[in-house]
N, C-alpha and C. Protein backbone atom coordinates (compact mmCIF):
# COMPACT_ATOMS: atom_id res chain seq x y z
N UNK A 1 16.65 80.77 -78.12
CA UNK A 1 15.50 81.41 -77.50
C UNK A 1 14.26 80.58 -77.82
N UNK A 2 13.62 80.75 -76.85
CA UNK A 2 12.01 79.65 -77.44
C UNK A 2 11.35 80.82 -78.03
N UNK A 3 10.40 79.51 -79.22
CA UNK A 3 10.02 80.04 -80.23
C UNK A 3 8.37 80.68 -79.65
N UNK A 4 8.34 80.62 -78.68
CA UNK A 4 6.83 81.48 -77.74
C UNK A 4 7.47 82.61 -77.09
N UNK A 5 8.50 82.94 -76.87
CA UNK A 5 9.48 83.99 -76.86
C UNK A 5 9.41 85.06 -77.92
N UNK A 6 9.99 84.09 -78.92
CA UNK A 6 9.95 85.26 -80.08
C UNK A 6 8.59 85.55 -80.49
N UNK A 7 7.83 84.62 -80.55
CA UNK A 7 6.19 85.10 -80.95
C UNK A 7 5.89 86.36 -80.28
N UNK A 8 6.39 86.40 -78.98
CA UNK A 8 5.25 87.34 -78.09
C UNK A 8 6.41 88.78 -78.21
N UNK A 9 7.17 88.78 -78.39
CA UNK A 9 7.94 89.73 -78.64
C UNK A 9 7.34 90.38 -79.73
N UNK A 10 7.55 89.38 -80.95
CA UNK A 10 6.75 90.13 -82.30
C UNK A 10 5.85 90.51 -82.36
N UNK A 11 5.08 89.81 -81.49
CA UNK A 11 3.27 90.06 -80.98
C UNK A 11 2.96 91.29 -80.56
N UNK A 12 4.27 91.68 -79.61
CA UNK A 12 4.18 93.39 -78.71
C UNK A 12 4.86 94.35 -80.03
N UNK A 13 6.15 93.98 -80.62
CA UNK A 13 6.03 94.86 -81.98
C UNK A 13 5.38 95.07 -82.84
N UNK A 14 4.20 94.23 -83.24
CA UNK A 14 3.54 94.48 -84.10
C UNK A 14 2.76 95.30 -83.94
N UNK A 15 2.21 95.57 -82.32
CA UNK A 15 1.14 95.94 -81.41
C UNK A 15 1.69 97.76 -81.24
N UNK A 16 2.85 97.87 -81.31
CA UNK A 16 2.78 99.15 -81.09
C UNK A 16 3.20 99.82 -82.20
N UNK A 17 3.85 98.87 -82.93
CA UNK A 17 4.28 100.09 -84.27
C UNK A 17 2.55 100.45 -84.98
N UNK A 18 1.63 99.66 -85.16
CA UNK A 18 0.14 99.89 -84.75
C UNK A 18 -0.84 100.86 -84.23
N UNK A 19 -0.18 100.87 -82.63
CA UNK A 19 -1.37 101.50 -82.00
C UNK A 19 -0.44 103.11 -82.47
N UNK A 20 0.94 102.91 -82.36
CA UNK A 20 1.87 104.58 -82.40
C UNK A 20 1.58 104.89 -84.31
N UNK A 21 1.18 103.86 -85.08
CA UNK A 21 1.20 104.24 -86.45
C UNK A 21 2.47 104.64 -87.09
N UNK A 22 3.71 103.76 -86.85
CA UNK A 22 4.83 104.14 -87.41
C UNK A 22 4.91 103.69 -88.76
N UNK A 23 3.82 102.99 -89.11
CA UNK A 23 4.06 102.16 -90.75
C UNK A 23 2.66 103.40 -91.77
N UNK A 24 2.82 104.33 -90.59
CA UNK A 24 1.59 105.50 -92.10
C UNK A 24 2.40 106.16 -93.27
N UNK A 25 1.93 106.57 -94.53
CA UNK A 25 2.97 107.36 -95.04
C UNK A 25 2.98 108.24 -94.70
N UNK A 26 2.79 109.02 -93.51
CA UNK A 26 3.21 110.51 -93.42
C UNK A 26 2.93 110.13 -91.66
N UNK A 27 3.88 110.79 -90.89
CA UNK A 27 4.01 110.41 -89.62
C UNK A 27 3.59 111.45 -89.04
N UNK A 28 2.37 111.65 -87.77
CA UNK A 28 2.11 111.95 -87.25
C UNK A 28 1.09 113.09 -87.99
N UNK A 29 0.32 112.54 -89.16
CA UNK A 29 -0.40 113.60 -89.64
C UNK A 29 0.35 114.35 -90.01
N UNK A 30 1.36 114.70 -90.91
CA UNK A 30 2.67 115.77 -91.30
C UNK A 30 2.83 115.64 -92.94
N UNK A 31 3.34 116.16 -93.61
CA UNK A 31 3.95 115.73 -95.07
C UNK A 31 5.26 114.98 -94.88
N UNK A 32 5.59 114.21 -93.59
CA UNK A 32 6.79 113.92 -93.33
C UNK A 32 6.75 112.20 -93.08
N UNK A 33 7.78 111.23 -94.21
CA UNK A 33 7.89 110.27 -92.86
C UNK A 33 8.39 109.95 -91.98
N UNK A 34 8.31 108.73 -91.42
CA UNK A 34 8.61 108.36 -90.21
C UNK A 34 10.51 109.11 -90.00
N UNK A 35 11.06 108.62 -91.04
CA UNK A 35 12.20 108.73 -91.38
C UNK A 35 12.54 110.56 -91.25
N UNK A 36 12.52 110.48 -92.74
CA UNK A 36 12.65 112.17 -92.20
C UNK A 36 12.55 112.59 -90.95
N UNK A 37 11.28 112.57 -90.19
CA UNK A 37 10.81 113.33 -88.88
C UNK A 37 11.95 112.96 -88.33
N UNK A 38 12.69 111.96 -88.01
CA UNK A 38 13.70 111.47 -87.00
C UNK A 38 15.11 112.04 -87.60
N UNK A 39 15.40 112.28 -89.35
CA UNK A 39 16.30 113.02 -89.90
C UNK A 39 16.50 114.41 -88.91
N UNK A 40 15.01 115.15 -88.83
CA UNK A 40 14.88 116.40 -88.09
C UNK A 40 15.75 116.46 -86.81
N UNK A 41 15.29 115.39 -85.88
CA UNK A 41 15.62 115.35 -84.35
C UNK A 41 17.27 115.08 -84.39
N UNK A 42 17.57 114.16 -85.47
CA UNK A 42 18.77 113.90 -84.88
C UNK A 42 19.91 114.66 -85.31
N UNK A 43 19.68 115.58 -86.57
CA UNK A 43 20.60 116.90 -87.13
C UNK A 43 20.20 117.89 -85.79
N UNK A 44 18.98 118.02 -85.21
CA UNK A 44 18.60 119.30 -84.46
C UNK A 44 19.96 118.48 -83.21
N UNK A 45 19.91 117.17 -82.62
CA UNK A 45 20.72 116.68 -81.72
C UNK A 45 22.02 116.74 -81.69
N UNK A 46 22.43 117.26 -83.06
CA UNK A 46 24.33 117.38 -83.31
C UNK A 46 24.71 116.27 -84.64
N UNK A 47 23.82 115.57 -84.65
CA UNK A 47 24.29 114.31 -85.82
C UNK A 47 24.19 115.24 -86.93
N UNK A 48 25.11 115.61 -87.28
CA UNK A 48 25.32 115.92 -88.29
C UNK A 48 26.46 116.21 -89.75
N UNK A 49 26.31 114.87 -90.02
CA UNK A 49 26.54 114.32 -91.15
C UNK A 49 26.34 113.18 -91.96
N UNK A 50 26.27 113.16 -93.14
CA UNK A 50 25.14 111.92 -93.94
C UNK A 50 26.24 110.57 -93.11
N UNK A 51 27.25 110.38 -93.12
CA UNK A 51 27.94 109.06 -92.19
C UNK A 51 27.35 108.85 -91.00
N UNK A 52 27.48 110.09 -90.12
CA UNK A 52 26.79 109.73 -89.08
C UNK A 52 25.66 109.61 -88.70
N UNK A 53 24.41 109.89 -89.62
CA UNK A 53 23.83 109.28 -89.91
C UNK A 53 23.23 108.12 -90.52
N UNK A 54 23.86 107.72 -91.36
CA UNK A 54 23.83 106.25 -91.81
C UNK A 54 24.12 105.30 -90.47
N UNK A 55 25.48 105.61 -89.78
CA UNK A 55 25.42 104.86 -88.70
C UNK A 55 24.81 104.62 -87.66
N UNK A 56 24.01 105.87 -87.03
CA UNK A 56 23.22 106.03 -86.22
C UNK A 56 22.34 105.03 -86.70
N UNK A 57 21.34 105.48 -87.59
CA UNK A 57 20.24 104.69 -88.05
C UNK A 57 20.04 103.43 -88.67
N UNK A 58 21.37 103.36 -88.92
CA UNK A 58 21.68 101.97 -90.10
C UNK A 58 20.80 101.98 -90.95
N UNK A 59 21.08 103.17 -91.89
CA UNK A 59 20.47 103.36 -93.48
C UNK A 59 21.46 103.19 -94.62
N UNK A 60 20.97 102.94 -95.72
CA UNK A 60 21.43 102.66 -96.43
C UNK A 60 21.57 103.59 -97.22
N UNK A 61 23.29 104.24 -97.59
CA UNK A 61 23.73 105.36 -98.21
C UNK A 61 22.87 105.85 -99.63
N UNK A 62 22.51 105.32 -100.14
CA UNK A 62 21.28 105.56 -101.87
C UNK A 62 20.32 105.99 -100.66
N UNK A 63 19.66 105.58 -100.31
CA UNK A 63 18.54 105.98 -99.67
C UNK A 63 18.65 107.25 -98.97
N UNK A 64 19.76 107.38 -97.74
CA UNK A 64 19.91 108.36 -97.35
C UNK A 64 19.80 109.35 -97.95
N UNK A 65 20.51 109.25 -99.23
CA UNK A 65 21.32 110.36 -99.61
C UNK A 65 19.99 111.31 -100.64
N UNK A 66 18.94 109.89 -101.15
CA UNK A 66 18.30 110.51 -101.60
C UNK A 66 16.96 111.11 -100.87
N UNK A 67 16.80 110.75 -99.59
CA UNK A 67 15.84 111.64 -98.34
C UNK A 67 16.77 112.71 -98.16
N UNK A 68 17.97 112.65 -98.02
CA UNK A 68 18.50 114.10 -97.57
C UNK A 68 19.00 115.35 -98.94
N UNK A 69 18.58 114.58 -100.02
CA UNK A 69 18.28 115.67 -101.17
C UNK A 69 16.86 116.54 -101.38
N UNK A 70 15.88 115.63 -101.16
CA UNK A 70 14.73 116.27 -101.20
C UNK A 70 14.51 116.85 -99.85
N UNK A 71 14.97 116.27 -99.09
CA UNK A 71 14.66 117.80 -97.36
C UNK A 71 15.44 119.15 -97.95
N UNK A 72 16.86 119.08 -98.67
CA UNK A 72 17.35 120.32 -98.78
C UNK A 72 16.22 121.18 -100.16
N UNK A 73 15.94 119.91 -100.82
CA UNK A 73 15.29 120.70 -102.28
C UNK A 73 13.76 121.38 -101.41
N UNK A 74 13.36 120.94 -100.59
CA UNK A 74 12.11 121.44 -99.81
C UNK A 74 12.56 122.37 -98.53
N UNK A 75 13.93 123.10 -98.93
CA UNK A 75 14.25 124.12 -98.10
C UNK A 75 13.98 123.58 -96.42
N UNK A 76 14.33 121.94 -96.25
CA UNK A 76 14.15 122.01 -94.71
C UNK A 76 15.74 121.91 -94.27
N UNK A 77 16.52 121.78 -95.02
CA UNK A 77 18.03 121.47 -94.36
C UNK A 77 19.60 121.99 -95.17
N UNK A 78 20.02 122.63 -94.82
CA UNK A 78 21.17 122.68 -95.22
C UNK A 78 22.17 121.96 -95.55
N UNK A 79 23.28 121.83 -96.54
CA UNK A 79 24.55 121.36 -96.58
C UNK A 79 26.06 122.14 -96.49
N UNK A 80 26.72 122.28 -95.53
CA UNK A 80 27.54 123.30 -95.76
C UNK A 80 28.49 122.60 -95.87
N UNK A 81 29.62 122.85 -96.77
CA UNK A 81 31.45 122.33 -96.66
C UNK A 81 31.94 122.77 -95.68
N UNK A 82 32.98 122.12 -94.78
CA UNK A 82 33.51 122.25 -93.82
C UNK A 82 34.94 122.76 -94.58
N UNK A 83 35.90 123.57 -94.07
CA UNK A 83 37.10 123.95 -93.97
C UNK A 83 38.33 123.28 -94.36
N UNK A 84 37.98 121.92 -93.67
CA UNK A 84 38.99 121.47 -93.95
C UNK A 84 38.39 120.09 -95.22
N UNK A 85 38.32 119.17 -94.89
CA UNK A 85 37.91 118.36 -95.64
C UNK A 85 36.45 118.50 -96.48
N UNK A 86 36.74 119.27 -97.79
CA UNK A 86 35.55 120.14 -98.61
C UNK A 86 34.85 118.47 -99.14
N UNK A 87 35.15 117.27 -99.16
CA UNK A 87 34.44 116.36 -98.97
C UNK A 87 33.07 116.08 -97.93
N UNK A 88 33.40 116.84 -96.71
CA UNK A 88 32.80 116.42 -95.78
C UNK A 88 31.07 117.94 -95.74
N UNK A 89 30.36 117.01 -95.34
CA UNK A 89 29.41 118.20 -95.85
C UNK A 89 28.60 118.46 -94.28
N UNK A 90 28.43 118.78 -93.58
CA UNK A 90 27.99 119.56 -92.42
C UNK A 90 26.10 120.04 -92.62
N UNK A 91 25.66 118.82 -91.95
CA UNK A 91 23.85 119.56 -92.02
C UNK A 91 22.93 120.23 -90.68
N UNK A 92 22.49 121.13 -91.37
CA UNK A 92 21.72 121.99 -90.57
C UNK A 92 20.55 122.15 -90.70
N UNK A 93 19.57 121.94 -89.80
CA UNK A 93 18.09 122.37 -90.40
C UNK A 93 18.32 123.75 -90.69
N UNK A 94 16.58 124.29 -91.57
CA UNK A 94 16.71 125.50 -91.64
C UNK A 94 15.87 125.88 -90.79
N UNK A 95 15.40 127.29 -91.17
CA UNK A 95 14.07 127.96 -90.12
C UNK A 95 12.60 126.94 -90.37
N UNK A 96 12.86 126.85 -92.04
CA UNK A 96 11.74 125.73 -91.88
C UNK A 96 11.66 124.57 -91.23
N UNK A 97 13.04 124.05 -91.54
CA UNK A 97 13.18 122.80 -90.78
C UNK A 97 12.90 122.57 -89.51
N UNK A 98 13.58 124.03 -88.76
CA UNK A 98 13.15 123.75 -87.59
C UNK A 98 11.59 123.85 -87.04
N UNK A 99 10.84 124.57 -87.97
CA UNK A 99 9.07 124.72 -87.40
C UNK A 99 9.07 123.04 -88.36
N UNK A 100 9.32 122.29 -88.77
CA UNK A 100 8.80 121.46 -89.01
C UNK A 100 9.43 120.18 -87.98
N UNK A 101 10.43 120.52 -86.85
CA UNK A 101 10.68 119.51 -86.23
C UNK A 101 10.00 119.82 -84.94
N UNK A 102 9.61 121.11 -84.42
CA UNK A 102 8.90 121.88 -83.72
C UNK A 102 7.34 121.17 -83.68
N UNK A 103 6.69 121.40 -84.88
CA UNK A 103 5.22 120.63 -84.66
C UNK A 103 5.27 118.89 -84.78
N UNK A 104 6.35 118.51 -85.20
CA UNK A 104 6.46 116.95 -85.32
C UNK A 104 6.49 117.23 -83.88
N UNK A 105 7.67 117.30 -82.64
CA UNK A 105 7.22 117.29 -81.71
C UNK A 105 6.30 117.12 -80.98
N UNK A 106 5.46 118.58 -81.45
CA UNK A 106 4.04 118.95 -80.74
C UNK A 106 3.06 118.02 -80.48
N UNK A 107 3.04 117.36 -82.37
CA UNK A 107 2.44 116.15 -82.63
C UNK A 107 2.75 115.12 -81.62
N UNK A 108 4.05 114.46 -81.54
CA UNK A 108 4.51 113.05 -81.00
C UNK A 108 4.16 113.50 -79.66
N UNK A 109 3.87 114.39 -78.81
CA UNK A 109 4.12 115.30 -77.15
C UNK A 109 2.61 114.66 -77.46
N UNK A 110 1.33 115.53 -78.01
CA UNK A 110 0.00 114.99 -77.86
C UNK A 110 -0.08 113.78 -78.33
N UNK A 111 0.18 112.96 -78.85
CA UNK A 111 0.03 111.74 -79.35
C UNK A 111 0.03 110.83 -78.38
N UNK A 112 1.46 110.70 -77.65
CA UNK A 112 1.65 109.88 -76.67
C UNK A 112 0.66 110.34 -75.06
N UNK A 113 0.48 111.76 -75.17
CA UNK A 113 -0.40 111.87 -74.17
C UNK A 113 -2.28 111.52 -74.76
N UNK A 114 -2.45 111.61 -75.67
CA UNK A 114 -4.12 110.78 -75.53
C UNK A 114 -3.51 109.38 -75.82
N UNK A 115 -2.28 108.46 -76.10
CA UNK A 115 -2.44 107.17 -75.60
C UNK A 115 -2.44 106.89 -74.30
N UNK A 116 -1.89 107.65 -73.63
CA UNK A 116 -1.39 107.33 -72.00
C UNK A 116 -2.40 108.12 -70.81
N UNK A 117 -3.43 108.82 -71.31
CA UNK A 117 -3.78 109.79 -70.70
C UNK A 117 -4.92 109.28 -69.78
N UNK A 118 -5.95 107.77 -70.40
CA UNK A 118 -6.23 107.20 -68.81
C UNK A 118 -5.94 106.12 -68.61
N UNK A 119 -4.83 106.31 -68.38
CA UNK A 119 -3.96 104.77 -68.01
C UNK A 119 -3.76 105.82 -66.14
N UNK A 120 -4.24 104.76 -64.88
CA UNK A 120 -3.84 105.50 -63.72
C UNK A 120 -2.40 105.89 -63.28
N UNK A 121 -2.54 106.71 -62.72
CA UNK A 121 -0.65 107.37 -62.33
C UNK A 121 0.24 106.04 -61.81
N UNK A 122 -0.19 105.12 -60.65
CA UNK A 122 0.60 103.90 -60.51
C UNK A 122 0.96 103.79 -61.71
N UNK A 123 -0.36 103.13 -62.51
CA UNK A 123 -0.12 101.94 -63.61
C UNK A 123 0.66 102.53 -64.62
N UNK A 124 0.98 104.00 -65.04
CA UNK A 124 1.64 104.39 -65.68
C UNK A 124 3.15 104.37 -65.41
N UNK A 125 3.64 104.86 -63.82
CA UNK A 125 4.73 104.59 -63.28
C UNK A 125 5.45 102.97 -63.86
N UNK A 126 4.40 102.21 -63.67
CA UNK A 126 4.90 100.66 -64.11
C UNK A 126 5.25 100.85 -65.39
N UNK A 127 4.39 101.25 -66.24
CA UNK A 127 4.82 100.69 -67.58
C UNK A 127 5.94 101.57 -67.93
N UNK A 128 6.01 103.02 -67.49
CA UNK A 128 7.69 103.82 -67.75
C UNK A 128 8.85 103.10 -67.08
N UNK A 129 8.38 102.85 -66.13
CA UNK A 129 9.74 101.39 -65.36
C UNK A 129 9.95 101.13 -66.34
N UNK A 130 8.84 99.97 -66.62
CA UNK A 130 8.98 98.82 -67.64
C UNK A 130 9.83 99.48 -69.08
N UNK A 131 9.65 99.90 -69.41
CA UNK A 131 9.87 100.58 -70.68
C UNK A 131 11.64 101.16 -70.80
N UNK A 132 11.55 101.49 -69.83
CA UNK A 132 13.22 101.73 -68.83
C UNK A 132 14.12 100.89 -68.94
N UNK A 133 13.63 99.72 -68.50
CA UNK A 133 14.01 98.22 -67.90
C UNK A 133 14.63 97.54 -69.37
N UNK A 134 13.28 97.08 -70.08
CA UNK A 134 13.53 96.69 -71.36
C UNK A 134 14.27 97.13 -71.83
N UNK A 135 14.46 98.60 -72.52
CA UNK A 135 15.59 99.11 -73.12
C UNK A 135 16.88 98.98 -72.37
N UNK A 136 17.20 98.95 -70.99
CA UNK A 136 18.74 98.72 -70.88
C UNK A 136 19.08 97.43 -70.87
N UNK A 137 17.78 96.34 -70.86
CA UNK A 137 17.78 95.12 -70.42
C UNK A 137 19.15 95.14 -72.26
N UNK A 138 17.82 95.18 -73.27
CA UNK A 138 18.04 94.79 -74.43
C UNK A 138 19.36 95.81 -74.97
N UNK A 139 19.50 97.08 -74.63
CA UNK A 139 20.91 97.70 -74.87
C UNK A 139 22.23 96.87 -74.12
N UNK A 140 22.20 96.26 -73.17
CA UNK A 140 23.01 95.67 -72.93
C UNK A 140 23.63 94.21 -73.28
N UNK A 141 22.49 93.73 -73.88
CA UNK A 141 23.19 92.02 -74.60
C UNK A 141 22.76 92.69 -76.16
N UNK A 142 22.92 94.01 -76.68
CA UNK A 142 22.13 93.59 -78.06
C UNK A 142 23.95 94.07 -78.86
N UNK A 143 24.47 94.08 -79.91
CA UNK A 143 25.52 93.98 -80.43
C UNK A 143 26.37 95.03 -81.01
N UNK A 144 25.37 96.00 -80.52
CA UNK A 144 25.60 97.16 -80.71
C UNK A 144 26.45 98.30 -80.35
């Protein structure tokens, strides 16, 4: 790949993890980070278990294991044993969990609307294309 390629690529990542603030310690104005908040969405989505999570996200099991101790010690998530394999542990948000994946939402819903909000309806159409495009462009040659 040319190396003005990769510049401008890094150039646009640097640019939005930035303007979206994914590198704050607490995401979206929350007691939560980036991490966690996305712990929320993707147990609320069915992922649920510390493997399938690790894989999803490609985290690293110490780490995981120790974000998904302190969500349960802060009453946001459950661990239940499953039936058959009492190895296997089954997570659930709780009621808190869920008002805390509820206003992360709320948050990320207004967030992205005062970035996008006077950008014109065309020009917005383009860049959701665009945004479309890229991701299947790059889901499809990436190795995943």
């Amino acid at each position: 790949m040319d190396v003005e390629n990769i510049k401008e690529i890094r150039k646009f990542n640097r640019s939005y993890t930035r303007i979206l603030k994914l590198t704050d310690k607490y995401h979206l104005n929350t007691h939560f980070a980036l991490l966690e908040s996305r712990l929320f969405l993707e147990i609320d989505r069915g992922v649920n278990t510390a493997n399938q999570l690790m894989e999803l996200l490609q985290i690293d099991k110490g780490y995981l294991s120790r974000v998904l101790k302190r969500l349960k010690n802060d009453g946001l998530i459950d661990d239940i044993r499953g039936d058959g394999d009492r190895r296997v542990k089954t997570l659930q948000l709780t009621v808190k969990g869920e008002a805390a994946l509820e206003e992360d939402n709320r948050r990320a819903d207004q967030q992205i609307e005062n970035l996008f909000a006077r950008i014109p309806e065309t020009e917005l159409k383009k860049v959701i294309d665009d945004m479309k495009e890229i991701k299947d462009i790059v889901k499809k040659y990436s190795k995943e």
